[in-house]
PDB file of N, CA and C in Angstrom:
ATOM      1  N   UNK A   1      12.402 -22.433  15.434  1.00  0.00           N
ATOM      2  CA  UNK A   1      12.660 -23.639  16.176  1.00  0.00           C
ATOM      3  C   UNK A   1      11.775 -24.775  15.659  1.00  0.00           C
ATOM      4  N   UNK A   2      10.577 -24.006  15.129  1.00  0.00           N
ATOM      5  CA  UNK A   2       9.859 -25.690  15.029  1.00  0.00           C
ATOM      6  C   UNK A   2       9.996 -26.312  13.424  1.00  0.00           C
ATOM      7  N   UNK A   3      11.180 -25.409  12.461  1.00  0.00           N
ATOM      8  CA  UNK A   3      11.897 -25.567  11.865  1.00  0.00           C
ATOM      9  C   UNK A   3      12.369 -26.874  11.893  1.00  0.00           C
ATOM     10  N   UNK A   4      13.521 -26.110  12.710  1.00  0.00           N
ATOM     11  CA  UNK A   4      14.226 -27.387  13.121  1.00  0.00           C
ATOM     12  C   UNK A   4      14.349 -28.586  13.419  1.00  0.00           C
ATOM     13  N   UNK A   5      13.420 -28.912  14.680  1.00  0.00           N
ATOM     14  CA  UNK A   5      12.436 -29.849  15.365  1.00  0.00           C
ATOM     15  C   UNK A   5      11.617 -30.915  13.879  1.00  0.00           C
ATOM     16  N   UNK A   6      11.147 -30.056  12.939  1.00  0.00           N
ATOM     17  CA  UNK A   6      10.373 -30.739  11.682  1.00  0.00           C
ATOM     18  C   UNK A   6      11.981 -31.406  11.624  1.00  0.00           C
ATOM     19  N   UNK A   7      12.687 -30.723  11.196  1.00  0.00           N
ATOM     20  CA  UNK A   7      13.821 -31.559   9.682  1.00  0.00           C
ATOM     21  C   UNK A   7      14.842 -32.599  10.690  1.00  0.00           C
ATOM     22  N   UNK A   8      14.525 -31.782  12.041  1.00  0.00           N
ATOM     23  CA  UNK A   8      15.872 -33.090  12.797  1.00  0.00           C
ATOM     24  C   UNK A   8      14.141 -34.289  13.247  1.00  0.00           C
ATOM     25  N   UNK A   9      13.174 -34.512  13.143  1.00  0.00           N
ATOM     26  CA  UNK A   9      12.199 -35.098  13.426  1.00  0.00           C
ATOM     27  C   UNK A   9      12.185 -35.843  14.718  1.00  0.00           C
ATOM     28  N   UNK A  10      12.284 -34.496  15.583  1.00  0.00           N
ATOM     29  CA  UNK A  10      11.941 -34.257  17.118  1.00  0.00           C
ATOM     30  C   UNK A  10      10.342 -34.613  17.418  1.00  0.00           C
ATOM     31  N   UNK A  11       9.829 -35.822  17.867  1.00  0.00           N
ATOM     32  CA  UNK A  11       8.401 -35.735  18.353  1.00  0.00           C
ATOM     33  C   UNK A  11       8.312 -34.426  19.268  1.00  0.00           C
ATOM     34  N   UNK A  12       8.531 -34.411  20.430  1.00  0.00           N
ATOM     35  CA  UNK A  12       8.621 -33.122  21.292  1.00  0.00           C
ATOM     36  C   UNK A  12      10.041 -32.357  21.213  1.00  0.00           C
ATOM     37  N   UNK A  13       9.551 -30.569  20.743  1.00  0.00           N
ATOM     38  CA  UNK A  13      10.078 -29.656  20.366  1.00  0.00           C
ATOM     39  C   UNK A  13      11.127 -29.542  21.980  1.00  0.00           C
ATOM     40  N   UNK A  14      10.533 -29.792  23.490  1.00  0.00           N
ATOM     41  CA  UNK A  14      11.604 -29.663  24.444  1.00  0.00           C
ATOM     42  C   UNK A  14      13.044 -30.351  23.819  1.00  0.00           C
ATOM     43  N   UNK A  15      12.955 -31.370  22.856  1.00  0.00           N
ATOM     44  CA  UNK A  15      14.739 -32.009  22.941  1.00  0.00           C
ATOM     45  C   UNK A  15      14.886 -30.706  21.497  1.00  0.00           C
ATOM     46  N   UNK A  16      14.314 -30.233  21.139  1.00  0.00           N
ATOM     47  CA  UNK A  16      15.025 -29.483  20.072  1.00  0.00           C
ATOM     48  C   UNK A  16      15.384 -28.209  21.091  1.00  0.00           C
ATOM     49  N   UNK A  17      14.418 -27.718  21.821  1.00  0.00           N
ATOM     50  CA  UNK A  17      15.054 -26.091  22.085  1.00  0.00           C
ATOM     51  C   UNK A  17      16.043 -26.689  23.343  1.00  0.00           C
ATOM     52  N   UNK A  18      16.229 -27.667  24.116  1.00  0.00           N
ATOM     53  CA  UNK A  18      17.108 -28.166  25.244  1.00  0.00           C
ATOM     54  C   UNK A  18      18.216 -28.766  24.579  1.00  0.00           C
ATOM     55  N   UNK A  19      18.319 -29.159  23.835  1.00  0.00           N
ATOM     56  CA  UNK A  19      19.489 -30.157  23.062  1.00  0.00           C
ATOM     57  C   UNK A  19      20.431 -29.450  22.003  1.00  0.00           C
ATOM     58  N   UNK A  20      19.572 -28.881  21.250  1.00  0.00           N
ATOM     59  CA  UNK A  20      19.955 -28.109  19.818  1.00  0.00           C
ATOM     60  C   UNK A  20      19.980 -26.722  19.761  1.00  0.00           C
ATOM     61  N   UNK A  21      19.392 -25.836  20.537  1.00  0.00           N
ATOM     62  CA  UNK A  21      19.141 -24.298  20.364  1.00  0.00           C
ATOM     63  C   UNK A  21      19.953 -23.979  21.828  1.00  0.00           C
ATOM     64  N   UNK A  22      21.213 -23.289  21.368  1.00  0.00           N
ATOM     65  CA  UNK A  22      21.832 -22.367  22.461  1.00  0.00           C
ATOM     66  C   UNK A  22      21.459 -20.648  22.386  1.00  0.00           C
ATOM     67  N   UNK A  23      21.268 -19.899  23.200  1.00  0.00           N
ATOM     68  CA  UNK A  23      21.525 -18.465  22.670  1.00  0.00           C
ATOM     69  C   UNK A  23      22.515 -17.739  22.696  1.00  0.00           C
ATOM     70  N   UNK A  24      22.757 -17.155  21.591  1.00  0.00           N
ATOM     71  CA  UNK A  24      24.066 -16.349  20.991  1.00  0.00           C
ATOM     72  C   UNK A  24      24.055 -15.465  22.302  1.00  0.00           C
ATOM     73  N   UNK A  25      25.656 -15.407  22.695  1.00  0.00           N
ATOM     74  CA  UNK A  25      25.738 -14.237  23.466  1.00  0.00           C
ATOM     75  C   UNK A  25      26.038 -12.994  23.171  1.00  0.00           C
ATOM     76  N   UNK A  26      25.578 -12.133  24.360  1.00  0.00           N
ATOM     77  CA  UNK A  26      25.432 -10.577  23.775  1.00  0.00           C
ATOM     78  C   UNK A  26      26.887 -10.160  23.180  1.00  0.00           C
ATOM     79  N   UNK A  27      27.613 -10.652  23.190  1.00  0.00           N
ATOM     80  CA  UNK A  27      29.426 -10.381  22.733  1.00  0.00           C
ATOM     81  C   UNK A  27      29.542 -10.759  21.307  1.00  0.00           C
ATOM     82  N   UNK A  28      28.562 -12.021  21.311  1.00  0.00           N
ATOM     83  CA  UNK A  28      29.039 -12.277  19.272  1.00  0.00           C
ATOM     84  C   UNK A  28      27.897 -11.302  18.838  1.00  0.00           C
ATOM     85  N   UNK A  29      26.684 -11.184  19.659  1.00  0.00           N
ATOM     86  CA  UNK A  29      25.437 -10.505  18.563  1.00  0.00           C
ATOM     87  C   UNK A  29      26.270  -9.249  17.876  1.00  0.00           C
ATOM     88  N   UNK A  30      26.828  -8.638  19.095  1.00  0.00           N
ATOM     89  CA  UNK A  30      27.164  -7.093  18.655  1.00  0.00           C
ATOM     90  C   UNK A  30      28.693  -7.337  17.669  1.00  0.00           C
ATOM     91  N   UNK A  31      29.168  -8.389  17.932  1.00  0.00           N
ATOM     92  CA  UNK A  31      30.290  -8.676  17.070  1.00  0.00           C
ATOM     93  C   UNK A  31      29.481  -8.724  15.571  1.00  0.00           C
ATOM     94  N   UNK A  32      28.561  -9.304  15.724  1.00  0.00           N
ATOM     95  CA  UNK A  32      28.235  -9.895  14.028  1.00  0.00           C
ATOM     96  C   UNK A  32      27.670  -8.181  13.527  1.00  0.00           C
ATOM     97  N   UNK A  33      26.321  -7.909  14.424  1.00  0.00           N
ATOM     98  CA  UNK A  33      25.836  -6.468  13.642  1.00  0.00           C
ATOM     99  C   UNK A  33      26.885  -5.516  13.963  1.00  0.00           C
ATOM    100  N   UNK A  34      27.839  -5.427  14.272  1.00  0.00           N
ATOM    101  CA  UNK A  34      28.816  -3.984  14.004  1.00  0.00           C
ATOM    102  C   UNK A  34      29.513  -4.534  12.692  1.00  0.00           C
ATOM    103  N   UNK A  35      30.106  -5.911  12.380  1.00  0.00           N
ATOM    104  CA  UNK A  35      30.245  -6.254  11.154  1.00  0.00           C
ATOM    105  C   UNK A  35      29.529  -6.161   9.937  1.00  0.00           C
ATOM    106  N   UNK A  36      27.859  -6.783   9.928  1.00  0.00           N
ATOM    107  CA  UNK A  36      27.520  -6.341   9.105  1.00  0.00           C
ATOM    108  C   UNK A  36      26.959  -5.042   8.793  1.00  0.00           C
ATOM    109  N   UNK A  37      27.354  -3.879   9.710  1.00  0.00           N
ATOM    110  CA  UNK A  37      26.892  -2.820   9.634  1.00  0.00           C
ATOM    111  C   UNK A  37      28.021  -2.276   8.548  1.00  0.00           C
ATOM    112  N   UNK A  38      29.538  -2.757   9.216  1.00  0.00           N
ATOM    113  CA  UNK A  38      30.876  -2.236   8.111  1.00  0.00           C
ATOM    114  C   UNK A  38      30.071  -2.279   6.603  1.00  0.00           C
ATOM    115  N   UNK A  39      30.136  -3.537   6.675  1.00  0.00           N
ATOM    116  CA  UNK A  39      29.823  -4.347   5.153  1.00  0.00           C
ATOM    117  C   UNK A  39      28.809  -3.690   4.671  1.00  0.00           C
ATOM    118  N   UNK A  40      27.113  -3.153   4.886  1.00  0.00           N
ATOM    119  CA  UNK A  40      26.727  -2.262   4.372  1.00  0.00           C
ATOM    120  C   UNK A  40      27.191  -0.829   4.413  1.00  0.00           C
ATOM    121  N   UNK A  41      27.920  -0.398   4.895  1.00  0.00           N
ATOM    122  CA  UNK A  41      28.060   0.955   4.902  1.00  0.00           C
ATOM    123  C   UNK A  41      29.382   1.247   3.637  1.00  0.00           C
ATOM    124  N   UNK A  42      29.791  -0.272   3.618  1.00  0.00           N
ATOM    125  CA  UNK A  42      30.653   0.265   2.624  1.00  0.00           C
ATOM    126  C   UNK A  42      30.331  -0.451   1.008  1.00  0.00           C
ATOM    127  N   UNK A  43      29.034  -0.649   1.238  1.00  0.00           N
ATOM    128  CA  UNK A  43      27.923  -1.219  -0.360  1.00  0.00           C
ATOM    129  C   UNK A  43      28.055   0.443  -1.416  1.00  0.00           C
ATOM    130  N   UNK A  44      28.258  -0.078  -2.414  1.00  0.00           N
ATOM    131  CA  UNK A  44      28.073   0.979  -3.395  1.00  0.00           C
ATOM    132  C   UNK A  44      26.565   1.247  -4.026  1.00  0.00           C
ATOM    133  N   UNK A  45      26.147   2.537  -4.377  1.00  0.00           N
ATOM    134  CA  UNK A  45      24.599   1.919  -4.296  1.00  0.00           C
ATOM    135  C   UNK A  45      24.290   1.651  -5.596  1.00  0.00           C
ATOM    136  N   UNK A  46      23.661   1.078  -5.874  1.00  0.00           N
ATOM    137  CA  UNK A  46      23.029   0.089  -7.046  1.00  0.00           C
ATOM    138  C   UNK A  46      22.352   1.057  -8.014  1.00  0.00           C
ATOM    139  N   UNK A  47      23.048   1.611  -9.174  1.00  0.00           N
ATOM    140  CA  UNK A  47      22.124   2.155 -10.231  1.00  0.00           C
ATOM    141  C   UNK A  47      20.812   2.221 -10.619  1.00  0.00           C
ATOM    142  N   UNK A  48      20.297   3.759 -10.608  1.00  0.00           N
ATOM    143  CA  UNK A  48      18.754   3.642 -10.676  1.00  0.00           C
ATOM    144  C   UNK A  48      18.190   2.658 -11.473  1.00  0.00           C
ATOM    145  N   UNK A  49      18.893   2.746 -12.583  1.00  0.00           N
ATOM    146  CA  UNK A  49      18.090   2.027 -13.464  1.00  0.00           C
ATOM    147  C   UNK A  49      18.152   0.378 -13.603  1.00  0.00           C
ATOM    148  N   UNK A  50      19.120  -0.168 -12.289  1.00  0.00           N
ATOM    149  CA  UNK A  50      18.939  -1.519 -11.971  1.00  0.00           C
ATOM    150  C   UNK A  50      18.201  -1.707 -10.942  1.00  0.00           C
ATOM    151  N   UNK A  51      18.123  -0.203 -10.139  1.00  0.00           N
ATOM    152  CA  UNK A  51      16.975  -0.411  -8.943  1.00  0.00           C
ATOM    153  C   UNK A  51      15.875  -0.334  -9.573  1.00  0.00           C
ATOM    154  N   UNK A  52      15.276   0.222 -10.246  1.00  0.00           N
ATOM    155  CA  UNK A  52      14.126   0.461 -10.912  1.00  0.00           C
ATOM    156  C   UNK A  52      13.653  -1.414 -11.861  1.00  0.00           C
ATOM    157  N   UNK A  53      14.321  -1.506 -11.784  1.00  0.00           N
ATOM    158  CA  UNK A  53      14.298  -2.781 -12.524  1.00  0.00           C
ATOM    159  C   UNK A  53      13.916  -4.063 -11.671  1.00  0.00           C
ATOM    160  N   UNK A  54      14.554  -3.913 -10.633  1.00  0.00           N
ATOM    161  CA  UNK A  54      14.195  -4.760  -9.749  1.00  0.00           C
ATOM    162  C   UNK A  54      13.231  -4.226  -9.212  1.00  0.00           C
ATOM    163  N   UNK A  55      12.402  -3.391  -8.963  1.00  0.00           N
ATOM    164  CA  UNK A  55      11.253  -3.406  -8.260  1.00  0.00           C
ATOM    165  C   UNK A  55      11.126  -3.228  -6.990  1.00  0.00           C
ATOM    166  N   UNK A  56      10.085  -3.853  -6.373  1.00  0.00           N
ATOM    167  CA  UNK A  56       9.542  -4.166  -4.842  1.00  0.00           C
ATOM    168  C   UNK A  56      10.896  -5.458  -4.365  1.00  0.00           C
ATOM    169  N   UNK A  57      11.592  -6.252  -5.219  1.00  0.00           N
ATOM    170  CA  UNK A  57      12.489  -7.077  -5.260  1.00  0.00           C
ATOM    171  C   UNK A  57      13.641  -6.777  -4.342  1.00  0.00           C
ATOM    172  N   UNK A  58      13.459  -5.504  -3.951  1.00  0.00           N
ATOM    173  CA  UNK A  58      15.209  -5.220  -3.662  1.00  0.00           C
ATOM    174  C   UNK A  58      15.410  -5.522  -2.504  1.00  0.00           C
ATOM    175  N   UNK A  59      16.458  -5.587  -1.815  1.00  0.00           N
ATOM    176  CA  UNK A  59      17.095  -5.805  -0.541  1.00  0.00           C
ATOM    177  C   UNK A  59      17.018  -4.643  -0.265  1.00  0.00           C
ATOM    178  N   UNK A  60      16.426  -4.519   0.841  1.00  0.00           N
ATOM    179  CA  UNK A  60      16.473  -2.815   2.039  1.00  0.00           C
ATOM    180  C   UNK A  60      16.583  -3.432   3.627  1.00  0.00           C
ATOM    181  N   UNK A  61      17.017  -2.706   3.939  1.00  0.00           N
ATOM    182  CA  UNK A  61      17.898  -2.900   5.558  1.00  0.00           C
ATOM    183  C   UNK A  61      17.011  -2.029   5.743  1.00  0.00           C
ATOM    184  N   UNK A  62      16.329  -2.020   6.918  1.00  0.00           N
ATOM    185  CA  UNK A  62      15.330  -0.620   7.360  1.00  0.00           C
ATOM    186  C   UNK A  62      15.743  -1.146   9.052  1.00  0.00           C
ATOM    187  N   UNK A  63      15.666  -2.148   9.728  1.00  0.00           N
ATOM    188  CA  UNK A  63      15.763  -2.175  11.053  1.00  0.00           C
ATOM    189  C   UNK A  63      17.074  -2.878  11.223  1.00  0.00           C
ATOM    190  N   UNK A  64      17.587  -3.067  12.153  1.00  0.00           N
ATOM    191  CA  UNK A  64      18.728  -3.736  12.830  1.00  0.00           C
ATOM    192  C   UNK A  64      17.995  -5.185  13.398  1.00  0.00           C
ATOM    193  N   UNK A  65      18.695  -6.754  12.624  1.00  0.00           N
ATOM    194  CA  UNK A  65      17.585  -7.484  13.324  1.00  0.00           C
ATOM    195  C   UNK A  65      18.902  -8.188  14.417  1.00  0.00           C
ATOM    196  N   UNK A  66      18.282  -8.451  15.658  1.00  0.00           N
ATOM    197  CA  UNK A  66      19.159  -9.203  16.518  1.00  0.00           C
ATOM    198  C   UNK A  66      18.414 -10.651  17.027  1.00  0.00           C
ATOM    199  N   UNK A  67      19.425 -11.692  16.417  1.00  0.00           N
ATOM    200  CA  UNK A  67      19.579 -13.262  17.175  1.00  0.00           C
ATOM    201  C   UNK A  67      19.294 -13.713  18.557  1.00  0.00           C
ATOM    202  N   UNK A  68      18.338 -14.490  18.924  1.00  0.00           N
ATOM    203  CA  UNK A  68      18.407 -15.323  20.087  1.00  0.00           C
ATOM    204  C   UNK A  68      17.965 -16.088  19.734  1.00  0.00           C
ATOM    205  N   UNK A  69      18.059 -17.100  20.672  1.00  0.00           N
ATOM    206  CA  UNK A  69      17.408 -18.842  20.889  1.00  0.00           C
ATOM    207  C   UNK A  69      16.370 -18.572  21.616  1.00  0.00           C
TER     208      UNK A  69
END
């Protein structure tokens, strides 16, 4: 939020989280992570030797993250 507040150049952060920040409801959250759960589950996995290559670099999903305002 105080993101936001910087780049829309909110003196007080109340008109950014009252004006600009709604919270997602529990109906789209689980809409979006059961989607992107499809979408990784159906990732092919990435050759050792391009994982190895990339390093500490890689994209890993380890938790489920969920959205609010």
């Amino acid at each position: 939020m105080k993101d936001a507040q910087q780049i829309l150049r909110h003196a007080n952060i109340q008109t950014t989280a009252n004006v600009y920040m709604q919270q997602i409801p529990t109906s789209v959250m689980e809409a979006i992570n059961s989607r992107t759960r499809a979408i990784l589950a159906s990732r092919k996995p990435i050759p050792e030797e391009i994982s190895n290559a990339m390093g500490s670099n890689e994209l890993q999903l380890e938790n489920e993250v969920s959205v609010s305002a």
